[in-house]
Protein backbone atom coordinates (compact mmCIF):
# COMPACT_ATOMS: atom_id res chain seq x y z
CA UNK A 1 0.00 0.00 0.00
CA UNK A 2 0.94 3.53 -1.01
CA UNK A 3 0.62 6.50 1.88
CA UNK A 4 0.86 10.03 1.38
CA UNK A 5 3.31 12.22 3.18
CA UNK A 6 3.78 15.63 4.04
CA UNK A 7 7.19 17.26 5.23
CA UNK A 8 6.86 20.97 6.99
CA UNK A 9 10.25 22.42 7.99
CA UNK A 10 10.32 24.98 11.39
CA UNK A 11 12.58 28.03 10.91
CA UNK A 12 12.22 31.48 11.46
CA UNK A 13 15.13 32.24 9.27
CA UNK A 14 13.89 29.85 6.74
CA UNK A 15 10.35 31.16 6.95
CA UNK A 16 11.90 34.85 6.35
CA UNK A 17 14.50 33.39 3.34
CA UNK A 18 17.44 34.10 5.68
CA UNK A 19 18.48 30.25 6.08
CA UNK A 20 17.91 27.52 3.03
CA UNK A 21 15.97 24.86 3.58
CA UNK A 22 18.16 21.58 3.87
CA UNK A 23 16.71 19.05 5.60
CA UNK A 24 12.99 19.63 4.26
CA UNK A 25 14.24 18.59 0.68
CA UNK A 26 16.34 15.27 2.04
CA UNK A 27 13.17 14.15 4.09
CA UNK A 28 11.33 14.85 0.69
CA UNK A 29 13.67 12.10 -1.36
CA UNK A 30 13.91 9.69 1.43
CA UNK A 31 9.89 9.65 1.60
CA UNK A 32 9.83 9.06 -2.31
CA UNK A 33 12.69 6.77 -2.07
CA UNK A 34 10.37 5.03 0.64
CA UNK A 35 8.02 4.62 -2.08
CA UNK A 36 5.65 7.35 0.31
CA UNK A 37 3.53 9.67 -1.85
CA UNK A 38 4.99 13.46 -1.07
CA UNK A 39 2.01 15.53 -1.17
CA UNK A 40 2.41 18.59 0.67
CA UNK A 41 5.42 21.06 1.58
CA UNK A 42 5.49 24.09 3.55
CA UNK A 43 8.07 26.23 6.04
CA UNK A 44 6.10 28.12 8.33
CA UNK A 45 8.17 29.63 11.69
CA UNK A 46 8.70 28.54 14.97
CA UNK A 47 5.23 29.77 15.97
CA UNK A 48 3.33 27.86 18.42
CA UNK A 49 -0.26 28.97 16.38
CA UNK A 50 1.19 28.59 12.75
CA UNK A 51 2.55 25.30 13.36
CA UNK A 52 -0.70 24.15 14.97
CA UNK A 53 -2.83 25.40 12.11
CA UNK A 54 -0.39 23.50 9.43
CA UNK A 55 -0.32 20.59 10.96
CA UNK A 56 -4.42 20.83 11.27
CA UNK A 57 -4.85 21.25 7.81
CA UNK A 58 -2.11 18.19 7.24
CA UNK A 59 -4.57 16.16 9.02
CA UNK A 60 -7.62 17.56 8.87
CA UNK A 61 -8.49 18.77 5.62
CA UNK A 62 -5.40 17.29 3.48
CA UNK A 63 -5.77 13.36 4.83
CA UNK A 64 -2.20 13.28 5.13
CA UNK A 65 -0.91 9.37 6.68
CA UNK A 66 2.95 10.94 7.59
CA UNK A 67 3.58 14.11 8.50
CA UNK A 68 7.01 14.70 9.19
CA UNK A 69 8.18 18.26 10.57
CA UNK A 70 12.01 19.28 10.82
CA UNK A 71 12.82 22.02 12.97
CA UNK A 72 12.08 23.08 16.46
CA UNK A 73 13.23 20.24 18.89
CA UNK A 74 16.12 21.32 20.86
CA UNK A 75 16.55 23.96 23.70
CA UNK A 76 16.04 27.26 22.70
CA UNK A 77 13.16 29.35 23.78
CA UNK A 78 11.71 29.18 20.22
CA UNK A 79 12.07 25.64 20.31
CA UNK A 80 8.43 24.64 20.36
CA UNK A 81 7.47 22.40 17.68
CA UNK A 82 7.07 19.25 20.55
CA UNK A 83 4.40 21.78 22.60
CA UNK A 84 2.41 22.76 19.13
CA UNK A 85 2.49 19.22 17.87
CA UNK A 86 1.53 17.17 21.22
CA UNK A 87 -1.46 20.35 21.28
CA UNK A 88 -3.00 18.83 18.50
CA UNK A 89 -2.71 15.36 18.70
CA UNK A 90 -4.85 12.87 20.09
CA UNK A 91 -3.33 9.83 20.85
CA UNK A 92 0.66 10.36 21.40
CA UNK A 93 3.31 7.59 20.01
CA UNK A 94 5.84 7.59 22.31
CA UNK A 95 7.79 4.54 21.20
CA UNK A 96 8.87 6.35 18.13
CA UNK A 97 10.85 9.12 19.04
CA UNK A 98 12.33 6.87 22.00
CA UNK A 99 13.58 4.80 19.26
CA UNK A 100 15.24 7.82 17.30
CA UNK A 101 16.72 9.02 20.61
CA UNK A 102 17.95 5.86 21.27
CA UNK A 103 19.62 5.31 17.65
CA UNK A 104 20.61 9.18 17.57
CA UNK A 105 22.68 7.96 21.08
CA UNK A 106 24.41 5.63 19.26
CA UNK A 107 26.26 8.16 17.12
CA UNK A 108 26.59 11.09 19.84
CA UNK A 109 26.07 11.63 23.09
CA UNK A 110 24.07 15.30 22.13
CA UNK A 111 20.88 12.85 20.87
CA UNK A 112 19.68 12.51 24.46
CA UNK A 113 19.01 15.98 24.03
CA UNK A 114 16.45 15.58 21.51
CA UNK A 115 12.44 17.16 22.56
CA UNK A 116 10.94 15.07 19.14
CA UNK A 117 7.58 14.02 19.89
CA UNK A 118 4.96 11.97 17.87
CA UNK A 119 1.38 11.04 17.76
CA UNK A 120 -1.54 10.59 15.98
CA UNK A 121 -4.77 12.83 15.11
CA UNK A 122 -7.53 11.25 13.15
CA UNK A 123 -5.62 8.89 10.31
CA UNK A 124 -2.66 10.84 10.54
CA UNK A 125 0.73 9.83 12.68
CA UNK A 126 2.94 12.64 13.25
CA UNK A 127 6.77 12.72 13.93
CA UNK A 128 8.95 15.72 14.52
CA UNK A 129 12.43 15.78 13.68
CA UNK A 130 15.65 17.51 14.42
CA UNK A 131 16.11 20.35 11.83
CA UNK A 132 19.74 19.46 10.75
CA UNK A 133 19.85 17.08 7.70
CA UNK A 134 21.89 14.94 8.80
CA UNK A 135 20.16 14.43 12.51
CA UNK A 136 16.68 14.35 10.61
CA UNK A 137 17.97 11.66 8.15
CA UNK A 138 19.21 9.35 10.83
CA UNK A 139 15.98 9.89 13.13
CA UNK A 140 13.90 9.06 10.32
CA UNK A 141 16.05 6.24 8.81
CA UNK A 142 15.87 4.55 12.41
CA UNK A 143 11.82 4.31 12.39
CA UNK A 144 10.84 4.54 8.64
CA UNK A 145 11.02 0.67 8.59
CA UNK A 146 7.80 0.42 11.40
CA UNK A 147 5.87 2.98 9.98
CA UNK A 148 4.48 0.94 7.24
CA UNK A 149 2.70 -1.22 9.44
CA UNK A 150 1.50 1.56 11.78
CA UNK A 151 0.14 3.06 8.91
CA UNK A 152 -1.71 0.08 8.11
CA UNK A 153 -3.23 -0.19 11.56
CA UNK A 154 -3.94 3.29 11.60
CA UNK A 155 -5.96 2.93 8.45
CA UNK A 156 -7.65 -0.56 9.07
CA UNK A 157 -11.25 -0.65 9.67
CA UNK A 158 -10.59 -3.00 13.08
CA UNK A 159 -7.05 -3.96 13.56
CA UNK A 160 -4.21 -4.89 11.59
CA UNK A 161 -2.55 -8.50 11.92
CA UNK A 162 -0.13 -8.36 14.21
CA UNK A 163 0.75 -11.88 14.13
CA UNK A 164 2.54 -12.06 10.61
């Protein structure tokens, strides 16, 4: 099964055309190397309303299945893509991020600093990621593997198998 995908990169400089866009455009070609269905872009900045409202319309009006946002996870005060994502969600995912911490660990001792959250409104699941390219390509190449079947149980009518 196909799913469509949606990247959205936090940056005020990138918002403003101050700072280009890196790691929005690698997420983009790993999704379609994925075999994902890219259907939406955007670069809105690190505020806590705009975020919420793109991230809405991901879900809510778009149908999007993966939503990925890069940008917005570490310590400073504008840092507050976890807060405006975990406001809209319904049912958080905590296992994935936990597993991109834990993989990010692996290669430096700075991933346990990492505020990604993820969850799931309606049919969509939602994953925030570092905003460097390389920390958002390793985060999502640790969990991209799962998310098929998530995907499926998030879509099935009752539940997926498990078993297989």
């Amino acid at each position: 099964m196909s799913y469509t995908a949606a990247v959205i990169t936090v940056s005020d400089k990138g918002y403003i055309g101050q700072r280009e866009d890196t790691s929005g455009p690698n997420l983009c070609r790993i999704l379609k190397e994925k075999g994902y269905e890219l259907v939406h872009t955007s670069i809105v900045p690190d505020d806590n309303e705009m975020i919420q409202a793109e991230l809405i319309k991901c879900c809510d009006e778009l149908k999007i299945n993966l939503i990925l946002t890069t940008g917005g996870t570490g310590f400073s005060p504008r840092d507050i893509t976890p807060e405006a994502t975990m406001a809209v969600v319904e049912r958080p995912t905590p296992g994935i991020p936990e597993a991109m911490r834990a993989e990010s660990m692996r290669i430096t001792p700075k991933g346990c600093l990492s505020r990604s959250a993820a969850g799931i409104r309606k049919q969509s699941l939602i994953i925030n990621l570092p905003g460097s390219k390389k920390a958002s390509e390793e985060n999502i190449l640790a969990v991209i593997g799962a998310l098929d079947h998530g995907l499926e149980m998030l879509l099935s009518e009752g539940s997926a198998d498990c078993a297989k």
